[in-house]
Structure formats: structure tokens, C-alpha cells
N, C-alpha and C. Protein backbone atom coordinates (compact mmCIF):
# COMPACT_ATOMS: atom_id res chain seq x y z
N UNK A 1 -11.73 11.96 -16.27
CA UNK A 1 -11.72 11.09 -15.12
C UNK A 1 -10.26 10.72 -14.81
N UNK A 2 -9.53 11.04 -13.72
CA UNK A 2 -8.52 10.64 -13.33
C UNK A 2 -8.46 8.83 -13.18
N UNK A 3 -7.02 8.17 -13.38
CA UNK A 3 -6.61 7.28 -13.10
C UNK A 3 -5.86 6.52 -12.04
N UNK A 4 -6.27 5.91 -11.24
CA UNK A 4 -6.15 5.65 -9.77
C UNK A 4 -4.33 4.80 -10.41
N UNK A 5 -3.94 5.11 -9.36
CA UNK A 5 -2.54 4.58 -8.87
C UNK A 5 -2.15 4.67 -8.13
N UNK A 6 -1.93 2.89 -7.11
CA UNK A 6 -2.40 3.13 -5.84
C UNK A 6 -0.76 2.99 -5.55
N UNK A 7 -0.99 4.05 -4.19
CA UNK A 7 0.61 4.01 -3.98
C UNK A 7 1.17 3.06 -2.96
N UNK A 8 0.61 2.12 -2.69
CA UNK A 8 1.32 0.92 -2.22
C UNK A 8 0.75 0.11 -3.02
N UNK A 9 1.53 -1.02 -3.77
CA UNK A 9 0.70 -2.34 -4.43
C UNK A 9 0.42 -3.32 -3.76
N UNK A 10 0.60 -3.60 -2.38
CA UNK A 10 0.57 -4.41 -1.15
C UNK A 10 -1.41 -4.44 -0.45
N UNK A 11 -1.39 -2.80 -0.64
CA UNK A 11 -2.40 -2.25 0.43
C UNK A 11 -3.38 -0.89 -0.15
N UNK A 12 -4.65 -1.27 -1.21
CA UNK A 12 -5.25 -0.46 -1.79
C UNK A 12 -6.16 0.31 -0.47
N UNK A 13 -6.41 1.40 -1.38
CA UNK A 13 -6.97 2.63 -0.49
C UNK A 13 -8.33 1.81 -0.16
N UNK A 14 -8.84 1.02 -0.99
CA UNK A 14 -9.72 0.25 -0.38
C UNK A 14 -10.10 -1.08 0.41
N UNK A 15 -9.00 -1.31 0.43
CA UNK A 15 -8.41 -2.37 1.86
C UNK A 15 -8.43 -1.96 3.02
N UNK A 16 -7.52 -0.89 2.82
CA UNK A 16 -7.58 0.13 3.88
C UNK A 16 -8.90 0.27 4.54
N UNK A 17 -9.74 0.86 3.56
CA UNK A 17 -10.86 1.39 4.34
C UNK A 17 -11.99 0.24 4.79
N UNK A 18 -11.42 -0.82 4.60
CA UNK A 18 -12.10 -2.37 5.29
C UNK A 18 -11.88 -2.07 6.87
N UNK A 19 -10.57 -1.43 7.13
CA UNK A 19 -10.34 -1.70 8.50
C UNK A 19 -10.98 -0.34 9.85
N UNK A 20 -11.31 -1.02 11.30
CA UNK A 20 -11.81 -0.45 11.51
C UNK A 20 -10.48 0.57 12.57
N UNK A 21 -9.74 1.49 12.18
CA UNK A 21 -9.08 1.86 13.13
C UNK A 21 -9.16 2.68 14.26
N UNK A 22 -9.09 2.98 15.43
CA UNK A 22 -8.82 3.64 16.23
C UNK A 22 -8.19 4.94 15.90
N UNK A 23 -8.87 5.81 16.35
CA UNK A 23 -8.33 7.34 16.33
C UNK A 23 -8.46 7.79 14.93
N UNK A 24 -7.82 8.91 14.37
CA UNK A 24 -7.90 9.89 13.63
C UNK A 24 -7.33 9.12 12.20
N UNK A 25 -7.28 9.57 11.04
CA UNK A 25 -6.24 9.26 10.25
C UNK A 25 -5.98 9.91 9.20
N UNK A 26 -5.25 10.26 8.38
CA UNK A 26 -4.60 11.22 7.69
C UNK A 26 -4.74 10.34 6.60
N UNK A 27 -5.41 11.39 5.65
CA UNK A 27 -5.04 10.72 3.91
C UNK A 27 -3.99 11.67 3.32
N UNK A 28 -3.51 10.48 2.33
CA UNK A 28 -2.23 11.60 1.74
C UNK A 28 -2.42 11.19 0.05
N UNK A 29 -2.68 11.92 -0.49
CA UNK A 29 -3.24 11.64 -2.28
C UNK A 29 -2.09 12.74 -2.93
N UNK A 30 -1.56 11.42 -3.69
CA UNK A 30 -0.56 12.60 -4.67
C UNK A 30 -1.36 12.73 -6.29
N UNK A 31 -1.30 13.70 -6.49
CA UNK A 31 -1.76 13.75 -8.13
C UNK A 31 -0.91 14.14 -8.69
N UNK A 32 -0.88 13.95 -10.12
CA UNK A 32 0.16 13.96 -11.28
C UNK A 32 -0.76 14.47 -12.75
N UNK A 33 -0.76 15.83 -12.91
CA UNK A 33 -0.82 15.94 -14.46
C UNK A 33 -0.17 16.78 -15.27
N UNK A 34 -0.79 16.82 -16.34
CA UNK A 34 0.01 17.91 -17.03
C UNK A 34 -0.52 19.07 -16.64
N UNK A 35 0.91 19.88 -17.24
CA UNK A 35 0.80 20.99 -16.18
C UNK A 35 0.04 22.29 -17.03
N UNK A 36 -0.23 21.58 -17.96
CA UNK A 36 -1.64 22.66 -18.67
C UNK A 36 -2.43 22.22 -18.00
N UNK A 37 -2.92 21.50 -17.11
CA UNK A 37 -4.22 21.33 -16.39
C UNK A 37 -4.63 21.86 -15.08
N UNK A 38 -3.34 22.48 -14.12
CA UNK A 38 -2.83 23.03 -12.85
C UNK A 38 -4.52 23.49 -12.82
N UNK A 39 -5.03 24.60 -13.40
CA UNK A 39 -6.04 25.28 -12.97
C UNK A 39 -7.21 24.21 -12.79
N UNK A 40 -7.79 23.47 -13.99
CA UNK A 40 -8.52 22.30 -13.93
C UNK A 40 -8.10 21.48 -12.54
N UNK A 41 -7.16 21.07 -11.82
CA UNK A 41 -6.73 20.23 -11.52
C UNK A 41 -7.25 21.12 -10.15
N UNK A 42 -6.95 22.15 -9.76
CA UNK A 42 -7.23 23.21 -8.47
C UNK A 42 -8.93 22.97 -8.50
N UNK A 43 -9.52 23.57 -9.67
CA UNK A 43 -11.00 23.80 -9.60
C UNK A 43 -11.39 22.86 -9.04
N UNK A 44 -11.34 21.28 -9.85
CA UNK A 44 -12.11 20.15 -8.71
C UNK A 44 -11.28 19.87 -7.72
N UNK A 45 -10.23 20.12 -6.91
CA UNK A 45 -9.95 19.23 -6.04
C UNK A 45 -10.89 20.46 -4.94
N UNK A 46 -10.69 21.70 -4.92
CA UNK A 46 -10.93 22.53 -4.31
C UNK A 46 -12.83 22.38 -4.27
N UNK A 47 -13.48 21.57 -5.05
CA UNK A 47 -15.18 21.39 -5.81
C UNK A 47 -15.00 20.16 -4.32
N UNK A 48 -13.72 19.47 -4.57
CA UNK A 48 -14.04 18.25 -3.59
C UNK A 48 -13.99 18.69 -2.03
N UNK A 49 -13.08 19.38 -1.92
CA UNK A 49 -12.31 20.28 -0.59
C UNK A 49 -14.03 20.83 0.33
N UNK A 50 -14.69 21.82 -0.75
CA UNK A 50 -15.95 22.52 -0.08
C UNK A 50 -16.79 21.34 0.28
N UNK A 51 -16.86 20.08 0.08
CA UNK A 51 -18.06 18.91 0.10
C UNK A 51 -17.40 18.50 1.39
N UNK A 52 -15.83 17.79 1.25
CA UNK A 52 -15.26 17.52 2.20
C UNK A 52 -15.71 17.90 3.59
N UNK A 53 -15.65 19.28 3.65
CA UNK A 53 -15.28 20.21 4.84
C UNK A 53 -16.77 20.26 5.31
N UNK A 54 -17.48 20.06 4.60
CA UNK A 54 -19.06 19.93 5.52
C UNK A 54 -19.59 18.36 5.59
N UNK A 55 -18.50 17.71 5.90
CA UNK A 55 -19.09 16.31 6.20
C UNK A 55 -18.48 15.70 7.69
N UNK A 56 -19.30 15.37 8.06
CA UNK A 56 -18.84 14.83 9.92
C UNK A 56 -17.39 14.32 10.23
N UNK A 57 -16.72 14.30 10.70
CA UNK A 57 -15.14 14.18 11.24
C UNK A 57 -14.31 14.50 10.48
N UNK A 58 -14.64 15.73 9.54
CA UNK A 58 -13.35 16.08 8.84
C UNK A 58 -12.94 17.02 9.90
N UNK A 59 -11.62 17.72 9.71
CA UNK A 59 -10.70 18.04 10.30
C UNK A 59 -9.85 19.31 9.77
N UNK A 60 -8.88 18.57 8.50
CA UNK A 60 -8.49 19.94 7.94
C UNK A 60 -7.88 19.38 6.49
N UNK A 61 -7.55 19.87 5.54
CA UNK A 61 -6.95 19.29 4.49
C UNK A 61 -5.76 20.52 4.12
N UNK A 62 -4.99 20.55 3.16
CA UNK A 62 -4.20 21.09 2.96
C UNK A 62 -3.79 20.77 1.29
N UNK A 63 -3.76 21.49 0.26
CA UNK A 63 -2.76 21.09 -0.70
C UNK A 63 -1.94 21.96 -1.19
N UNK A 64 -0.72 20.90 -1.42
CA UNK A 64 0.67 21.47 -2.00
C UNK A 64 0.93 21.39 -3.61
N UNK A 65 1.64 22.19 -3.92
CA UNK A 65 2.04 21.89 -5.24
C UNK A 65 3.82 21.81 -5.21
N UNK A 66 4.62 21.07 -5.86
CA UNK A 66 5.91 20.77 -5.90
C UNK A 66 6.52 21.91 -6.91
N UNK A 67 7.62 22.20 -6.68
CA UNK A 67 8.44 23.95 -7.02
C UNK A 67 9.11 23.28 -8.23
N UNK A 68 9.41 24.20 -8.27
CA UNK A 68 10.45 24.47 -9.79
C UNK A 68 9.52 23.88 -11.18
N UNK A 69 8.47 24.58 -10.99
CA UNK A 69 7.71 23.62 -12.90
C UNK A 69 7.31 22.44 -12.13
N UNK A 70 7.30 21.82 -11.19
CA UNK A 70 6.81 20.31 -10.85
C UNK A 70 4.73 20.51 -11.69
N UNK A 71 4.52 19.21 -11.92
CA UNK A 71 3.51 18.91 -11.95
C UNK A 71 2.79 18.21 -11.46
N UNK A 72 3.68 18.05 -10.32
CA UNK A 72 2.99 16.65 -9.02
C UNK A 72 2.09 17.72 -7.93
N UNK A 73 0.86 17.39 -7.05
CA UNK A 73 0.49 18.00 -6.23
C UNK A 73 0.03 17.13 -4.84
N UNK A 74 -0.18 17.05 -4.08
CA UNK A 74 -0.24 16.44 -2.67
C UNK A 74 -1.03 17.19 -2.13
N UNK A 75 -2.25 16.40 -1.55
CA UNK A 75 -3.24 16.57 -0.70
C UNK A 75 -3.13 16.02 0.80
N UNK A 76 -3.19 16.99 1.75
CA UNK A 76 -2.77 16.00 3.32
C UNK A 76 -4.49 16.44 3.90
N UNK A 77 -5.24 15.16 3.89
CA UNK A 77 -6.25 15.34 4.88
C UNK A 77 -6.72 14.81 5.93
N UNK A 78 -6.99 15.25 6.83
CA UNK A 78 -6.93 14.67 8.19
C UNK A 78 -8.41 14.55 9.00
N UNK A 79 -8.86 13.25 9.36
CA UNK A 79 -9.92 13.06 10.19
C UNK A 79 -10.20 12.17 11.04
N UNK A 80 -11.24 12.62 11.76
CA UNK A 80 -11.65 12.18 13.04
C UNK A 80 -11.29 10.61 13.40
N UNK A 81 -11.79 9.58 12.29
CA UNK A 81 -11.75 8.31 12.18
C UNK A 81 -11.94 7.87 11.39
N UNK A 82 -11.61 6.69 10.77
CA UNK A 82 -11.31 5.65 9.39
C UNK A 82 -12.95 5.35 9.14
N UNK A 83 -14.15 5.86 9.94
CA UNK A 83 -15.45 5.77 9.70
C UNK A 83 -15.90 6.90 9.03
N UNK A 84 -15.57 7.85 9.37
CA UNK A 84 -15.53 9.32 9.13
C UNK A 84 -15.11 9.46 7.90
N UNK A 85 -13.60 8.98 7.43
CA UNK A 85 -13.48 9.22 6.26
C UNK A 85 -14.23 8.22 5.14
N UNK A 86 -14.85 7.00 5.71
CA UNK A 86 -15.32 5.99 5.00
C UNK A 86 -16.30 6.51 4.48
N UNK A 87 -17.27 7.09 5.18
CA UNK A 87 -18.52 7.92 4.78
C UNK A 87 -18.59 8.77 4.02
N UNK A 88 -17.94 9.69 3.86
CA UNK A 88 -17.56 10.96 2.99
C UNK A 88 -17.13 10.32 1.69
N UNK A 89 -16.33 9.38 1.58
CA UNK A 89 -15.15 9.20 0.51
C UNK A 89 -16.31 8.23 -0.38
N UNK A 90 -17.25 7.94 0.19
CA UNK A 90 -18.02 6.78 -0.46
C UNK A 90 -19.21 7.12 -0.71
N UNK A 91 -19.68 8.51 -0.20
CA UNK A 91 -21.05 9.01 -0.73
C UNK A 91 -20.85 8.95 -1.83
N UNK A 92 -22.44 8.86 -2.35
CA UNK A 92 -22.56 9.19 -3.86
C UNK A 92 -22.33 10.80 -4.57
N UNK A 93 -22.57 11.53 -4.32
CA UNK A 93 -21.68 12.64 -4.43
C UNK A 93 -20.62 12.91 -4.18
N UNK A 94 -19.89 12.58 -3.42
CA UNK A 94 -18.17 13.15 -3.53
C UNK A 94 -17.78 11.95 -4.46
N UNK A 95 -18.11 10.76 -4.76
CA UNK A 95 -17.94 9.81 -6.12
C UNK A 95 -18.01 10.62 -7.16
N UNK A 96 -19.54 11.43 -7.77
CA UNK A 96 -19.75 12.01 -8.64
C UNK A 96 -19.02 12.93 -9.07
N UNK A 97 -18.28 13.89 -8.30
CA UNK A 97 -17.42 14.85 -8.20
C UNK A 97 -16.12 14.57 -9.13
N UNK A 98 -15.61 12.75 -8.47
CA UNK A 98 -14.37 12.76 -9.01
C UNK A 98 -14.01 12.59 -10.79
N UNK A 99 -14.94 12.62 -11.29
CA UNK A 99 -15.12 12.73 -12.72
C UNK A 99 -14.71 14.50 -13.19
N UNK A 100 -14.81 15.21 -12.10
CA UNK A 100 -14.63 16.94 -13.03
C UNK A 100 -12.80 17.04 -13.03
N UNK A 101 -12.01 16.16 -11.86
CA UNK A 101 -10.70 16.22 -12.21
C UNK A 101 -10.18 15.63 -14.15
N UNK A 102 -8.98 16.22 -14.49
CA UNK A 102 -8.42 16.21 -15.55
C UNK A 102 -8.09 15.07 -16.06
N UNK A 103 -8.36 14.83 -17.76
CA UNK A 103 -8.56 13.48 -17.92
C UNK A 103 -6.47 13.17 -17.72
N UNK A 104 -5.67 13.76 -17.71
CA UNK A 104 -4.38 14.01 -17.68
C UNK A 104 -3.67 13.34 -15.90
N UNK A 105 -5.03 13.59 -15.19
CA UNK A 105 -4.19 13.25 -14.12
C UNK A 105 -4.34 11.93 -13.75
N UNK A 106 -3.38 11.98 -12.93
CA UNK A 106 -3.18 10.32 -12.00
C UNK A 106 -3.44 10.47 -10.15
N UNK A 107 -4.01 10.07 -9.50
CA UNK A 107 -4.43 10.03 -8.35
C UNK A 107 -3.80 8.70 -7.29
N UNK A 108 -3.15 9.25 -6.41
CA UNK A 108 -2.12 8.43 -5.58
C UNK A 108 -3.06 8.12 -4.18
N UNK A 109 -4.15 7.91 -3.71
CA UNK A 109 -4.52 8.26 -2.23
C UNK A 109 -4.56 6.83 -1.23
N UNK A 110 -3.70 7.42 0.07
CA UNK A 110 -3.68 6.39 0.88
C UNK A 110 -3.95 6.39 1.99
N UNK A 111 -4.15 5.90 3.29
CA UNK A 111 -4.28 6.18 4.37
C UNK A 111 -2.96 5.79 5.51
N UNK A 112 -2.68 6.89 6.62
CA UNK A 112 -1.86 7.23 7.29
C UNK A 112 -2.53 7.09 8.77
N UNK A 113 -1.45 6.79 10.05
CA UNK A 113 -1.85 7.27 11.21
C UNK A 113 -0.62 7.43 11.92
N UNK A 114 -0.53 8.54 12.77
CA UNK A 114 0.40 9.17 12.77
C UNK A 114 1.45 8.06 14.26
N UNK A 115 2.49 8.46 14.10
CA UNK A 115 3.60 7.39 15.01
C UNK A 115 4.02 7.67 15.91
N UNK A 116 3.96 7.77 17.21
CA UNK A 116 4.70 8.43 18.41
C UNK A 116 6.59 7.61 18.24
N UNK A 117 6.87 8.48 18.05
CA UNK A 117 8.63 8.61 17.82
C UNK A 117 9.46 8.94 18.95
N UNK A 118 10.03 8.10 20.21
CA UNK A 118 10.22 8.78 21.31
C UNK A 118 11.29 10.27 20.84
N UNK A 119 11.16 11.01 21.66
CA UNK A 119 12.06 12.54 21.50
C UNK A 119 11.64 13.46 20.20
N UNK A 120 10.99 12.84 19.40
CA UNK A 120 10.93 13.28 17.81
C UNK A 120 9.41 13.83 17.53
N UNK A 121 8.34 12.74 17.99
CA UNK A 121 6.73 13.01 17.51
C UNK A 121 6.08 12.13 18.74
N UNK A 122 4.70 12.93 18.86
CA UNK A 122 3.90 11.98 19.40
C UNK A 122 2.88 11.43 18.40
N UNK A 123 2.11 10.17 18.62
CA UNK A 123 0.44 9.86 18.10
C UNK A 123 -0.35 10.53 18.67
């Protein structure tokens, strides 16, 4: 069972998901294990990824792994609305799931919405 570490100490992933926001929003989950676990660590996130992707306002996810030997990995997933992801993230099955990640890792996940930046980005 991974160990939650929330990456703001201000604003837990479940504060977050108290609120009701407007538009889309992007989760961003960093994990951390050892790096004998890389494969373990792929199998469930990828166990979570297939559940993900057949649940109402998902969108798209993506994960990275960090170069040179890193053992950090980053998940960017993106959906419809902060209801959308509320539902999914809180079924009782994608709960059940998060027990097959490595007892080694650490789990960072937060919620994002993206910033219109004049000249640079839109929302």
C-alpha cells in the first residue's frame, strides 16, 4: 500500500475535491519508489489507468518517468470536471486497486486548472 504525501500541506487532495469547480481539471500525482519496484509500480498504475479510462469525463492521462536512474514518476490526468474526477477517484474499486501499488512507494496527487497567461497559454 503506498503512502500518501500530500504535495501541498496547505490544501489536501481531499479538500480539493470538496470544491465544486468549473471546467476541466488536471491531476498531477508524483510517485516515488524504489527503483526495484519500476515494473510493480507500472503494473498497477497502468491496472488503475484501464479503470480510469472507462469512467465518465475522463479525458487522457499520461505517465512519465524522470531520466538518468531517477526513481520519481508523474502522472498528468486530465478531466471533464472536479465531479468527474470525484466519482472515479472515490469508487469503491479504483480505492481497492490502490493497495496493488508497491509497499516502497510514496504518492504525491493534486489537483490543477489550467491558467490563461496573456501571449504564453490559454484556460
Amino acid at each position: 500500500m503506498p503512502q500518501l504525501v500530500e504535495m501541498n500541506s496547505e490544501t489536501s487532495l481531499m479538500d480539493q475535491m470538496q470544491v465544486n469547480e468549473d471546467g476541466s481539471v488536471v491531476l498531477i500525482n508524483v510517485f516515488t519508489i524504489d527503483l526495484a519496484d519500476e515494473d510493480a509500480l507500472i503494473s498497477a498504475w497502468a491496472h488503475d489507468a484501464e479503470f480510469m479510462k472507462e469512467q465518465p469525463g475522463y479525458i487522457s492521462t499520461q505517465l512519465h518517468k524522470g531520466i538518468s536512474g531517477s526513481a520519481t514518476f508523474l502522472n498528468y490526468a486530465v478531466w471533464e470536471s472536479m465531479a468527474s474526477f470525484r466519482d472515479a477517484f472515490t469508487n469503491p474499486e479504483f480505492q481497492a486497486r490502490i493497495a496493488r501499488y508497491p509497499d516502497s512507494a510514496t504518492v504525491s496527487p493534486h489537483l490543477f486548472k489550467k491558467l490563461a497567461v496573456p501571449g504564453l497559454c490559454v484556460d
